[in-house]
PDB file of N, CA and C in Angstrom:
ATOM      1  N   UNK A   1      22.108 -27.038   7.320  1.00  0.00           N
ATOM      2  CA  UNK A   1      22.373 -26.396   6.048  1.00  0.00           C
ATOM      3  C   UNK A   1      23.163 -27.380   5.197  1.00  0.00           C
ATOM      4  N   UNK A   2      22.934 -27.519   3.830  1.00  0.00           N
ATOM      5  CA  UNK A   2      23.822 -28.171   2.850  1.00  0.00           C
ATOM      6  C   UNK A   2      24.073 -27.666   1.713  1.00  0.00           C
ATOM      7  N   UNK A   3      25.400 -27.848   1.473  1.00  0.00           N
ATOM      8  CA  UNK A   3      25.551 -26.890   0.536  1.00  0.00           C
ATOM      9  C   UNK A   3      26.746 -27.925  -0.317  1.00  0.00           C
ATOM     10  N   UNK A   4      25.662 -27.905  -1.936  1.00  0.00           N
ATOM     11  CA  UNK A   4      26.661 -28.642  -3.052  1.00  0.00           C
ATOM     12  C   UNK A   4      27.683 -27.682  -3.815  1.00  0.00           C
ATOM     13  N   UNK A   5      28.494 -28.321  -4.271  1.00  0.00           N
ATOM     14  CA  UNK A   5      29.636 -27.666  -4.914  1.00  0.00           C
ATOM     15  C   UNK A   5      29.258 -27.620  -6.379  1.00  0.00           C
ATOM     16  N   UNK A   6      29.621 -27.426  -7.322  1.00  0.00           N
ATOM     17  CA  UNK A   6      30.002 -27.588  -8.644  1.00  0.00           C
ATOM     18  C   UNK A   6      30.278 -28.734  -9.441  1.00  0.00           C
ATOM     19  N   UNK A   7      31.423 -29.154  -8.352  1.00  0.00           N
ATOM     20  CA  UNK A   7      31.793 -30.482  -8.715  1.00  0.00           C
ATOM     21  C   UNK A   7      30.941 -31.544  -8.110  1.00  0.00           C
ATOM     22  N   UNK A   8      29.591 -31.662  -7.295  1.00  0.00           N
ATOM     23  CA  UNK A   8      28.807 -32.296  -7.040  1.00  0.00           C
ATOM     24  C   UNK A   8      29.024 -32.752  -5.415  1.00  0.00           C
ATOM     25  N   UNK A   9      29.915 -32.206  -4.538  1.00  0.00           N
ATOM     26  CA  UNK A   9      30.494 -32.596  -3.387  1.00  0.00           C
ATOM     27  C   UNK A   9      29.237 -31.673  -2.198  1.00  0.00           C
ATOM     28  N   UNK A  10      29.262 -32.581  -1.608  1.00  0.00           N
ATOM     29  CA  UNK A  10      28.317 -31.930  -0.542  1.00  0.00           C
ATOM     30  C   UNK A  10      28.817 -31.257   1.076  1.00  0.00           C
ATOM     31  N   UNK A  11      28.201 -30.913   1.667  1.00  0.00           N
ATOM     32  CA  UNK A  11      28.637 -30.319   2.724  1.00  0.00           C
ATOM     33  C   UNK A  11      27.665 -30.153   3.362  1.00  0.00           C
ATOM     34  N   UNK A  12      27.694 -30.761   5.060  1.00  0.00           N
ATOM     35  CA  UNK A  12      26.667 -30.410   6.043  1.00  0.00           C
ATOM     36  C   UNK A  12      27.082 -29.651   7.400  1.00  0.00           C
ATOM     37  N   UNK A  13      26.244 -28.828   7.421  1.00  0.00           N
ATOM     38  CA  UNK A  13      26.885 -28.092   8.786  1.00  0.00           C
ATOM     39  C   UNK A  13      25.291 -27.277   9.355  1.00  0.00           C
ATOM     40  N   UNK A  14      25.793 -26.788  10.519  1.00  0.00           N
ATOM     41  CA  UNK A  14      24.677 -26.544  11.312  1.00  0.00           C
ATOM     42  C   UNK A  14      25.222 -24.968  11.376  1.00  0.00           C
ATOM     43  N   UNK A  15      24.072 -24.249  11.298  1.00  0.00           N
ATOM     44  CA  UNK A  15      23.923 -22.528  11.322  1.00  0.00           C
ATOM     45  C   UNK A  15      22.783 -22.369  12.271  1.00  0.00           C
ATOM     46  N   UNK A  16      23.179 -21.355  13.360  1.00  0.00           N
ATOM     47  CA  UNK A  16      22.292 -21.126  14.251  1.00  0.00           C
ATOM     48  C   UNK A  16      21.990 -19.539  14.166  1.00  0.00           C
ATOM     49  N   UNK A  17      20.680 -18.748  14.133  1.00  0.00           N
ATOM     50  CA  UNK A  17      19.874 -17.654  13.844  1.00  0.00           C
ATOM     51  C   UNK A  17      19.677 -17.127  15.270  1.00  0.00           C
ATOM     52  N   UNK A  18      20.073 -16.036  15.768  1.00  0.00           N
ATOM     53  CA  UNK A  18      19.391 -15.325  16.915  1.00  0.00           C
ATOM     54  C   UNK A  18      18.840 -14.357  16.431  1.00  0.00           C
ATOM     55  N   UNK A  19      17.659 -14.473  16.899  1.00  0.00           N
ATOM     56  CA  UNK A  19      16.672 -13.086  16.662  1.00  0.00           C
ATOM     57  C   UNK A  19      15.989 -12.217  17.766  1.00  0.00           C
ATOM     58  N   UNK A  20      15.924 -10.672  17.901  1.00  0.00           N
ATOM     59  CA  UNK A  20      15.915 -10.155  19.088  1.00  0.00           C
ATOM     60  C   UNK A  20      15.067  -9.033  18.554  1.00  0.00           C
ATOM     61  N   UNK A  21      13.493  -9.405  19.650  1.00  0.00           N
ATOM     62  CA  UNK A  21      12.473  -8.283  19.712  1.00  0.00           C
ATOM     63  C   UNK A  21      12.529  -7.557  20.488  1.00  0.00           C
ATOM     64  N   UNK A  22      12.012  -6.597  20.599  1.00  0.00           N
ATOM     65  CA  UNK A  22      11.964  -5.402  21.641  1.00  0.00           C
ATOM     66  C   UNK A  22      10.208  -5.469  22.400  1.00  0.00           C
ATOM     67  N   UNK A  23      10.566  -6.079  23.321  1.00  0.00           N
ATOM     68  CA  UNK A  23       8.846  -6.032  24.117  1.00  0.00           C
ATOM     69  C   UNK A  23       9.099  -5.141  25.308  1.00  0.00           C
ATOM     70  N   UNK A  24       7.857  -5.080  25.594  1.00  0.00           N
ATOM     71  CA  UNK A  24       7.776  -4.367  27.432  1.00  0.00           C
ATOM     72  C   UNK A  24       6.507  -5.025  28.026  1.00  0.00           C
ATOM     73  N   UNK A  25       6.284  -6.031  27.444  1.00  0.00           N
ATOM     74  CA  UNK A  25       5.250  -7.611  28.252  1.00  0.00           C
ATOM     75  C   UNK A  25       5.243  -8.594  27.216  1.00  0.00           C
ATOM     76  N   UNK A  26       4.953  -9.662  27.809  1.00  0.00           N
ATOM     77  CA  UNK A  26       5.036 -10.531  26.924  1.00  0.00           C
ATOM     78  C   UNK A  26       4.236 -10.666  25.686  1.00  0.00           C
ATOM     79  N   UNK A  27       4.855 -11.271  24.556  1.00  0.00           N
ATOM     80  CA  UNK A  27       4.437 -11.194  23.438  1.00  0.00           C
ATOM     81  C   UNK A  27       3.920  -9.504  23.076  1.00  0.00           C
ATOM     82  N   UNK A  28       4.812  -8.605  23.334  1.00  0.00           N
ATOM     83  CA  UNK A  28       4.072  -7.290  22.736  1.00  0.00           C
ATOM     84  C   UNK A  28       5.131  -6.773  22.008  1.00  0.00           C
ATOM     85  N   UNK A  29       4.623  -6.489  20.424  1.00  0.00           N
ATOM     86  CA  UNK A  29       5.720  -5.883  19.910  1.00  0.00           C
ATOM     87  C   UNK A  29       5.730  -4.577  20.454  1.00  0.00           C
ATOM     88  N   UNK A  30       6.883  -3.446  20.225  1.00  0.00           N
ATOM     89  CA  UNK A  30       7.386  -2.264  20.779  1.00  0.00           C
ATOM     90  C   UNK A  30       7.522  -1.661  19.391  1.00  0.00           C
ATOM     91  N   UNK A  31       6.616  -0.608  18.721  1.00  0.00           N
ATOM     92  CA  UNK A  31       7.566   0.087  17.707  1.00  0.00           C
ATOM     93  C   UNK A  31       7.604  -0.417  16.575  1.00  0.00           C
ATOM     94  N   UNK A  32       6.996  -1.144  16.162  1.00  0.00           N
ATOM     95  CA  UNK A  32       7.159  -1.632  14.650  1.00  0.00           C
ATOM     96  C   UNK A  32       6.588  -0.355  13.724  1.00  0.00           C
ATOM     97  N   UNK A  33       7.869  -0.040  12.803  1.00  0.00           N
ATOM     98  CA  UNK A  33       7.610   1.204  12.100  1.00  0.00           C
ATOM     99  C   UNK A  33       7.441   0.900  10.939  1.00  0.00           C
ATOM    100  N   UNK A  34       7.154   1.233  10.095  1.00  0.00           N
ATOM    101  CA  UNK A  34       7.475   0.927   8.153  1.00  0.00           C
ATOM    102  C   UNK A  34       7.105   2.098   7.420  1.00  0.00           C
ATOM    103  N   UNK A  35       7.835   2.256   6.442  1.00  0.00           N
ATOM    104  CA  UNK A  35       7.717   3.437   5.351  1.00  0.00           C
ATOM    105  C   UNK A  35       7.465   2.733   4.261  1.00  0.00           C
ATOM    106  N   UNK A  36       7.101   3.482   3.569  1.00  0.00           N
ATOM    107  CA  UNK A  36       6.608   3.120   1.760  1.00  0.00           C
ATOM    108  C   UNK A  36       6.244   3.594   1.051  1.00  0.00           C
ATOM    109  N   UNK A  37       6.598   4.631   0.056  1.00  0.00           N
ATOM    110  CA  UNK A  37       8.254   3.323  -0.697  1.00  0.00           C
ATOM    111  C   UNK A  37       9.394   4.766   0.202  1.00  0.00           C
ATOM    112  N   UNK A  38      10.159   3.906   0.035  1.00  0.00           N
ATOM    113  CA  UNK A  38      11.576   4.898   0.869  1.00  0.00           C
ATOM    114  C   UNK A  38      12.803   4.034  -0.143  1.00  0.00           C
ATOM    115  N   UNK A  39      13.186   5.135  -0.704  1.00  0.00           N
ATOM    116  CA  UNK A  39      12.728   6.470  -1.149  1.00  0.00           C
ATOM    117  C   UNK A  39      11.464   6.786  -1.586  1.00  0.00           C
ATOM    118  N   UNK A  40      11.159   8.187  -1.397  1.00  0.00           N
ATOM    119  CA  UNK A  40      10.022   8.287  -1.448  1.00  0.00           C
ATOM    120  C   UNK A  40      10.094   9.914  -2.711  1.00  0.00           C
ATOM    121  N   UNK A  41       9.191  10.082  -2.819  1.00  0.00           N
ATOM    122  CA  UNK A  41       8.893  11.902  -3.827  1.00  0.00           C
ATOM    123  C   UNK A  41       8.527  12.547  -3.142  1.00  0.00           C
ATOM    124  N   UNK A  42       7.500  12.173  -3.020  1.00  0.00           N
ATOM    125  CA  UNK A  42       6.205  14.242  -2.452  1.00  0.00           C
ATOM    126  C   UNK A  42       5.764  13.271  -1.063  1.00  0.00           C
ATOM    127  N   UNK A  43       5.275  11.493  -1.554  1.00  0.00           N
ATOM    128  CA  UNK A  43       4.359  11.447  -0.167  1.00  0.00           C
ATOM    129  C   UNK A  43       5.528   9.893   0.665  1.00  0.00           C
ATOM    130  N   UNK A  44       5.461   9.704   1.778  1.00  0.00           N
ATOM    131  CA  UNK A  44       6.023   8.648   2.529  1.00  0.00           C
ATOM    132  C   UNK A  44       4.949   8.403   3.255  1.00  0.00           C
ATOM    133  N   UNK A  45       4.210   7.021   3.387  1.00  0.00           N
ATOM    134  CA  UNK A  45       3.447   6.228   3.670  1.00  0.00           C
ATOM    135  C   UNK A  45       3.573   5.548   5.099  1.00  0.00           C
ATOM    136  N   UNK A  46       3.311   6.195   6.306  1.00  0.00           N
ATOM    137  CA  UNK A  46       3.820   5.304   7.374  1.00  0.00           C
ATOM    138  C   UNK A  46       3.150   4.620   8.114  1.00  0.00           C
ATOM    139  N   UNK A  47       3.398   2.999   8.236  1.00  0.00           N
ATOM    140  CA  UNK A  47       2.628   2.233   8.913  1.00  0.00           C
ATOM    141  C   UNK A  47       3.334   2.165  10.554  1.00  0.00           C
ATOM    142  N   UNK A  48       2.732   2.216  11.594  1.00  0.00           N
ATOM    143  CA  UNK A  48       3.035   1.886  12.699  1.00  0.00           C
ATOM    144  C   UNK A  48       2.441   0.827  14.056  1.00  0.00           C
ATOM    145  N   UNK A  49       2.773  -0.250  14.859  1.00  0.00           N
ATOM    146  CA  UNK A  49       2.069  -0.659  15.557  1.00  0.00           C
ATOM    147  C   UNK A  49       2.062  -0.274  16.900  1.00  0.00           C
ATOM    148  N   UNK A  50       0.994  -0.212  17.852  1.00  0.00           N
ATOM    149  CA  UNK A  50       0.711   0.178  19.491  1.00  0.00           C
ATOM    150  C   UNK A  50       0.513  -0.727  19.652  1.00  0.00           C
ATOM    151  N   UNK A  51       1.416  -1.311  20.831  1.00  0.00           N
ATOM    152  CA  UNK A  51       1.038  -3.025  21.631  1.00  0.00           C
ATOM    153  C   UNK A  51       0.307  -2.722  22.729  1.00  0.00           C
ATOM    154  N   UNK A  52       0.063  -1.472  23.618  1.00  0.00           N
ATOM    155  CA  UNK A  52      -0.881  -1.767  24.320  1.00  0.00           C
ATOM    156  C   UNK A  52      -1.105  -0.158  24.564  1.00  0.00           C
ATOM    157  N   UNK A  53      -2.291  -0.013  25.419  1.00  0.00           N
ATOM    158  CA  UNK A  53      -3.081   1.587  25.143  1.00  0.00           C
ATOM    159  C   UNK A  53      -1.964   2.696  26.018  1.00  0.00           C
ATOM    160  N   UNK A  54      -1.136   3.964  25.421  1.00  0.00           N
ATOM    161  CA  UNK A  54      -0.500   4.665  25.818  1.00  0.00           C
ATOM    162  C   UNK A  54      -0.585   5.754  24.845  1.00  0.00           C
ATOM    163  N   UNK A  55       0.068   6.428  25.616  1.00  0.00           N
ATOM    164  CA  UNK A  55       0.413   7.923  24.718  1.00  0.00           C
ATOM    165  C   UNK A  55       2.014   7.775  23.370  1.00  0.00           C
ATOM    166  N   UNK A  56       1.715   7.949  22.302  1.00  0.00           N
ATOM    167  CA  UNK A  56       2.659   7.718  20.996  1.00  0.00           C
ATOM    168  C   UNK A  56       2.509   9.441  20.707  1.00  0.00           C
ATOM    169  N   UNK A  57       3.827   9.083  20.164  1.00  0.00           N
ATOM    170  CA  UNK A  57       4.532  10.363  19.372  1.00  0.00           C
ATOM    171  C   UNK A  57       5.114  10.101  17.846  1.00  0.00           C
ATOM    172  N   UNK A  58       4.600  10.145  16.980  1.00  0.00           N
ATOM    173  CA  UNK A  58       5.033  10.192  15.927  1.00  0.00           C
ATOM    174  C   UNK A  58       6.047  11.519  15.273  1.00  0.00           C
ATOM    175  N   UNK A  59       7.340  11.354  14.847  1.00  0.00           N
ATOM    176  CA  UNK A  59       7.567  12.751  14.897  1.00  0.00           C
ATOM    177  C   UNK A  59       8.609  13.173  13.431  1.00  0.00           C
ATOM    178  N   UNK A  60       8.969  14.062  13.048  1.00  0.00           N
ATOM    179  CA  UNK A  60      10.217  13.317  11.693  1.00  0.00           C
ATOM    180  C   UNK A  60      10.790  15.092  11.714  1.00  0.00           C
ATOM    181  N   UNK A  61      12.188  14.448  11.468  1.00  0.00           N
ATOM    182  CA  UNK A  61      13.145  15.072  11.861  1.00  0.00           C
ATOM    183  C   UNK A  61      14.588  15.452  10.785  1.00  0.00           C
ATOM    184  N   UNK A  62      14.880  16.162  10.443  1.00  0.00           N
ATOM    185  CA  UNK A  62      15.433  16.398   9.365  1.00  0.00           C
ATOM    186  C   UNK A  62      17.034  16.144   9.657  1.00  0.00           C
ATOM    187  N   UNK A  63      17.794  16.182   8.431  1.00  0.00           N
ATOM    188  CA  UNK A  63      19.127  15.594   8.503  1.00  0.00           C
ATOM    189  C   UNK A  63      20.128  16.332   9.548  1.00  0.00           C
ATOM    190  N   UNK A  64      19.582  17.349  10.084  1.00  0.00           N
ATOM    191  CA  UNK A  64      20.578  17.933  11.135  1.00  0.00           C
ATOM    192  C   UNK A  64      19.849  18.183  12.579  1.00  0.00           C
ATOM    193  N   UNK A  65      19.108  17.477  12.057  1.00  0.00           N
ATOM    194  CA  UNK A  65      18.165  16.854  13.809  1.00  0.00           C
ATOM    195  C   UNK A  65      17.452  17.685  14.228  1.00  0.00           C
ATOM    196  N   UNK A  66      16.675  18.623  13.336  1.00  0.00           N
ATOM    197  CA  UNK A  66      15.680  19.091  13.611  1.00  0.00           C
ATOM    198  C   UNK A  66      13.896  19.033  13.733  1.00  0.00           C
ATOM    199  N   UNK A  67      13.426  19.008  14.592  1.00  0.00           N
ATOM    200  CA  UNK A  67      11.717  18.953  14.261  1.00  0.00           C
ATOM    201  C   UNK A  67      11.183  19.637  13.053  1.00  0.00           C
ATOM    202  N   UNK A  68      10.789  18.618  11.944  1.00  0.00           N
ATOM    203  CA  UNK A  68      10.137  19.103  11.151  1.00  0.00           C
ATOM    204  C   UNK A  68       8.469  19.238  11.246  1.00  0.00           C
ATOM    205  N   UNK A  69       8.002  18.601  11.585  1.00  0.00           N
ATOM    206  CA  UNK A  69       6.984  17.906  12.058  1.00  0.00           C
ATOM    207  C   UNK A  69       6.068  16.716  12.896  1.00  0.00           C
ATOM    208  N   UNK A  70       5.229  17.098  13.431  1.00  0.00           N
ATOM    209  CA  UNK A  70       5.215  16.175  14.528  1.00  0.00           C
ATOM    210  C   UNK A  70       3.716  14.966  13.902  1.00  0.00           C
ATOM    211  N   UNK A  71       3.646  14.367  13.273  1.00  0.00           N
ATOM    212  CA  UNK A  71       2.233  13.830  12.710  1.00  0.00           C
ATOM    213  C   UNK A  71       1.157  13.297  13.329  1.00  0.00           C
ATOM    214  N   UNK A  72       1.728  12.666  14.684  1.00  0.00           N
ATOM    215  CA  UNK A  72       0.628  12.308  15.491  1.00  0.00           C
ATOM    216  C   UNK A  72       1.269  12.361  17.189  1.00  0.00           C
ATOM    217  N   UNK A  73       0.078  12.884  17.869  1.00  0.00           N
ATOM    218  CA  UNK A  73       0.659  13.014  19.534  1.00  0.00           C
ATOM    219  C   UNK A  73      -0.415  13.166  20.556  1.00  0.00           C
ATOM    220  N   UNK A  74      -0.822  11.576  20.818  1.00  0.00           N
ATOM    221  CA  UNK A  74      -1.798  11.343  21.988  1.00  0.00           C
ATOM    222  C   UNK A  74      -1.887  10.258  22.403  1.00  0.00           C
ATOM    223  N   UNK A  75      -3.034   9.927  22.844  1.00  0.00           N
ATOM    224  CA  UNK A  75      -3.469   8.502  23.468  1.00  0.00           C
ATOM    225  C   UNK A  75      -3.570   7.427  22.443  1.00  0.00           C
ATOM    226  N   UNK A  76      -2.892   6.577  22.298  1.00  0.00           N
ATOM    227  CA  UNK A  76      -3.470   5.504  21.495  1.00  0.00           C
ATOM    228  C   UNK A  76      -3.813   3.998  22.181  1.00  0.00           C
ATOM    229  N   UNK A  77      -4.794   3.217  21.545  1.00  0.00           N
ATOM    230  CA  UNK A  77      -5.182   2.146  21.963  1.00  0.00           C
ATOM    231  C   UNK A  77      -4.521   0.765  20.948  1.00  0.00           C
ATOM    232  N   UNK A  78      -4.433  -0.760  21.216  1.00  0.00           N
ATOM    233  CA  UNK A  78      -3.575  -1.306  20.496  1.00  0.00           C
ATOM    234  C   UNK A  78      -4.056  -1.069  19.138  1.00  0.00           C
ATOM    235  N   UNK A  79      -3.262  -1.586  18.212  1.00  0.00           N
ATOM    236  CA  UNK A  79      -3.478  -1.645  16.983  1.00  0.00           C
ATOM    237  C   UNK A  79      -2.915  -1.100  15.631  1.00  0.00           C
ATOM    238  N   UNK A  80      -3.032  -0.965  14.749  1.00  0.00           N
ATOM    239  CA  UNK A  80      -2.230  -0.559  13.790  1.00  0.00           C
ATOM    240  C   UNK A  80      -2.569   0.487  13.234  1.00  0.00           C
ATOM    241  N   UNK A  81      -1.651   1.613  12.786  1.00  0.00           N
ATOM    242  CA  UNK A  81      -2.147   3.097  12.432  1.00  0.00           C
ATOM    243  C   UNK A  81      -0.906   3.340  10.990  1.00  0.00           C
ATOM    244  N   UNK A  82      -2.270   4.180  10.283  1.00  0.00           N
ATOM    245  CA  UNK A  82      -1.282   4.627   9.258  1.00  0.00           C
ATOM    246  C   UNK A  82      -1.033   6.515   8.888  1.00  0.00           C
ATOM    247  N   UNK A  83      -0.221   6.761   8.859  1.00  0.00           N
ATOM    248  CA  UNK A  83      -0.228   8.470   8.592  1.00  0.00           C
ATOM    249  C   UNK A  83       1.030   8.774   7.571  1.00  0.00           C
ATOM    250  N   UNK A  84       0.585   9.996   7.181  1.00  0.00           N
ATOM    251  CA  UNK A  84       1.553  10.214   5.502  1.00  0.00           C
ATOM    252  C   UNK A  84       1.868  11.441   6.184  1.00  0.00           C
ATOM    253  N   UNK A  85       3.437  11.397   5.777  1.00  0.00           N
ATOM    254  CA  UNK A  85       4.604  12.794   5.455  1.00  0.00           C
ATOM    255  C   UNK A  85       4.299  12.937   4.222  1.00  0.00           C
ATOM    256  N   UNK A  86       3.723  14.209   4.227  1.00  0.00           N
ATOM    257  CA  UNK A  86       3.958  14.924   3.109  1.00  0.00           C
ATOM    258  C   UNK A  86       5.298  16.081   2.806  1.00  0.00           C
ATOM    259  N   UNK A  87       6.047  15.709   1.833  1.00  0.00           N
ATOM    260  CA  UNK A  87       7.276  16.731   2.100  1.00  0.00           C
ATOM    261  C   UNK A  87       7.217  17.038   0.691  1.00  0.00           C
ATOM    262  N   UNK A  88       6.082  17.365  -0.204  1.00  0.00           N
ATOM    263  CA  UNK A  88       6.437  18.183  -1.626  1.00  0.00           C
ATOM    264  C   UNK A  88       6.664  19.777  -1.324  1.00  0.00           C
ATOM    265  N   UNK A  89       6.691  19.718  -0.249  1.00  0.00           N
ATOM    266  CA  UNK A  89       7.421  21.664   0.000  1.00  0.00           C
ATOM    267  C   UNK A  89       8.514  21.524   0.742  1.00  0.00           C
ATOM    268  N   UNK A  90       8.758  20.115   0.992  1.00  0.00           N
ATOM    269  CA  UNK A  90      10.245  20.124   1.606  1.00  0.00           C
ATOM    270  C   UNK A  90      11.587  19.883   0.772  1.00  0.00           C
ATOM    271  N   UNK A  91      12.378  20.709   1.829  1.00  0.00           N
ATOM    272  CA  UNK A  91      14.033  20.008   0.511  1.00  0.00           C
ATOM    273  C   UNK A  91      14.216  18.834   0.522  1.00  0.00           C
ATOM    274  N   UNK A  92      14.247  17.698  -0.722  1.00  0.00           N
ATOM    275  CA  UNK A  92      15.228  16.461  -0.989  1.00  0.00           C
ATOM    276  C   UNK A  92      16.364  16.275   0.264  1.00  0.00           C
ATOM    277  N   UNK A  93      16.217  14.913   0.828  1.00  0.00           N
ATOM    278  CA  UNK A  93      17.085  14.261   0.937  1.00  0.00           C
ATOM    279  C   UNK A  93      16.702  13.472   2.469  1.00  0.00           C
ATOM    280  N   UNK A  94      17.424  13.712   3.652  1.00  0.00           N
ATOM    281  CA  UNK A  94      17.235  12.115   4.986  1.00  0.00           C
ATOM    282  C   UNK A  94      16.670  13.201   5.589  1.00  0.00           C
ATOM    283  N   UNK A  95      15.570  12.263   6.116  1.00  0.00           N
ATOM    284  CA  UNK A  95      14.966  12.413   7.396  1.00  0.00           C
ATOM    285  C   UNK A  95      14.830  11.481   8.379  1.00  0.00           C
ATOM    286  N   UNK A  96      14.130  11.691   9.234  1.00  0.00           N
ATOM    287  CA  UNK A  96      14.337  10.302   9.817  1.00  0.00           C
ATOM    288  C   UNK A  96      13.061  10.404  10.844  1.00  0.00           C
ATOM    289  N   UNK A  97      12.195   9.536  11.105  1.00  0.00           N
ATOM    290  CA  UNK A  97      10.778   9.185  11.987  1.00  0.00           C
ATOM    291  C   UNK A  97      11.349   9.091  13.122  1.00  0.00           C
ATOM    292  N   UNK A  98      10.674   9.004  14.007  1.00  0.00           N
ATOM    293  CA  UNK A  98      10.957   9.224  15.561  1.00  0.00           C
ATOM    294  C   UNK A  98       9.480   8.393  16.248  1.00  0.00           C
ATOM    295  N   UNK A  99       8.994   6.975  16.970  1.00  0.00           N
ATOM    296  CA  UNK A  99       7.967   6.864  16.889  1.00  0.00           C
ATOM    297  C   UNK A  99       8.333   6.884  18.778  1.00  0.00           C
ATOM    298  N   UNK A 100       7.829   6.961  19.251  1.00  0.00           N
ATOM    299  CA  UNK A 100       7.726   7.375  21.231  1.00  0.00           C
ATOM    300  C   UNK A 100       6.677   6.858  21.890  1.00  0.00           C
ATOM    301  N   UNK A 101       6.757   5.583  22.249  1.00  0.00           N
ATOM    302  CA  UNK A 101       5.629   5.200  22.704  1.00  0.00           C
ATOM    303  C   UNK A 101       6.398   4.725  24.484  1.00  0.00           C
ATOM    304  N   UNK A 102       5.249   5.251  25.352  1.00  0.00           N
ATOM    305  CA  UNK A 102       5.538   5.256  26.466  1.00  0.00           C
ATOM    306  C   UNK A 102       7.267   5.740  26.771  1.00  0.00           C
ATOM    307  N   UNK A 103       7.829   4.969  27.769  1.00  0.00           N
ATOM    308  CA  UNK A 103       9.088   4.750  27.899  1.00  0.00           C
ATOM    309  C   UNK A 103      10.493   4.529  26.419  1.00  0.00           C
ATOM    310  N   UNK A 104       9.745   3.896  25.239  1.00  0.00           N
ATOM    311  CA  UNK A 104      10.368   3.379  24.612  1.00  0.00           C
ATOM    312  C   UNK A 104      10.354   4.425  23.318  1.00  0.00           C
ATOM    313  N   UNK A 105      11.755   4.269  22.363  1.00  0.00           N
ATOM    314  CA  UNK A 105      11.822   4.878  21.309  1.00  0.00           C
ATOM    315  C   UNK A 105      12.138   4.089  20.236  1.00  0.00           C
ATOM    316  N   UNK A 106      11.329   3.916  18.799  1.00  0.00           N
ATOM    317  CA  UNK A 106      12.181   3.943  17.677  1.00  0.00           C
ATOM    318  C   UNK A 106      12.700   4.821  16.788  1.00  0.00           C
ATOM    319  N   UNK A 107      13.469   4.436  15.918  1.00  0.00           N
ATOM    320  CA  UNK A 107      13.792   5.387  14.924  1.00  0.00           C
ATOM    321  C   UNK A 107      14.056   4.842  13.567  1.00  0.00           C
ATOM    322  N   UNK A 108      13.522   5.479  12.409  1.00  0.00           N
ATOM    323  CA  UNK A 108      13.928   4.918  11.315  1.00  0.00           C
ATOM    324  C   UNK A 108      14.129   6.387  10.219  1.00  0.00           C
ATOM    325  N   UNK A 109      14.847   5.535   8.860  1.00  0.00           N
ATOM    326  CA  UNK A 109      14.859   6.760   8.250  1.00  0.00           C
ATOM    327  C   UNK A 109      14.698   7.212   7.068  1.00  0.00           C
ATOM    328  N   UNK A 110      14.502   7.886   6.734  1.00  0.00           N
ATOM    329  CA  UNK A 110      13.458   7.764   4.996  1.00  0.00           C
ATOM    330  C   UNK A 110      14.256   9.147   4.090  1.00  0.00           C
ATOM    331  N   UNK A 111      14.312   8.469   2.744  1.00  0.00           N
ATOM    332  CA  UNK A 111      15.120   9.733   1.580  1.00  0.00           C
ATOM    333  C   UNK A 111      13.693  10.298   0.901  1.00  0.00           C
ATOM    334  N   UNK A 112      14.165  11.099   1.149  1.00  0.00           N
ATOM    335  CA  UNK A 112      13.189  11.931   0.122  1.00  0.00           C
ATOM    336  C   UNK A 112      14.035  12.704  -1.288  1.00  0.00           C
ATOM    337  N   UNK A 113      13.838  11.912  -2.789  1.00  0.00           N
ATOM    338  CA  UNK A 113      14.237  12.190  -3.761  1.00  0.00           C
ATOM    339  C   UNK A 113      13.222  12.810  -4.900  1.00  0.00           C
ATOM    340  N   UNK A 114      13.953  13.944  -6.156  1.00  0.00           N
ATOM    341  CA  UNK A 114      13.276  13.982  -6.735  1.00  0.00           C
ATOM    342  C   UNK A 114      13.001  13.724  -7.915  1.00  0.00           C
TER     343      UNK A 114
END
């Protein structure tokens, strides 16, 4: 890394990055979730990945940790899946996804504004 000043003075130094995936074999992602856009209105857009063929739970859960809905719950094979929360009959404000694949859990969490 280098980094100039103002006054034109330089500076070198070394910065080191650890970065930490979640697998359960090699090279397999675990759980990659995404929303879009979050915040969201009426619809939340969810992309998810399966690294290898198991049973997933897609699930979303409201700000006091309740099952609101469950969007998807079976066998899946690898690959990438997309499914929409619809919450224009739901109240404003956090929820949060729940994705369950095999052994493993993520979680992420999405506003719903209006």
């Amino acid at each position: 890394l280098t980094v100039t000043n103002l006054n034109g003075c330089t500076t070198v130094d070394t910065m080191t990055i650890n970065s930490t995936t979640i697998t359960d074999a090699p090279g397999a992602l675990v759980g990659n979730v995404s929303i879009y856009p979050n915040p969201f209105v009426d619809v939340a857009h969810i992309t998810y990945t399966v690294a290898k063929a198991e049973r997933v739970e897609i699930k979303v859960f409201n700000a006091e940790g309740k099952l609101v809905e469950t969007l998807f719950s079976g066998q899946a094979t690898p690959g990438v899946y997309n499914v929409d929360f619809k919450a224009s009959e739901r109240a404003q404000g956090l929820y949060m996804i729940k994705m369950i694949a095999g052994d493993k859990e993520v979680q992420k969490n999405m506003i719903q504004v209006r």
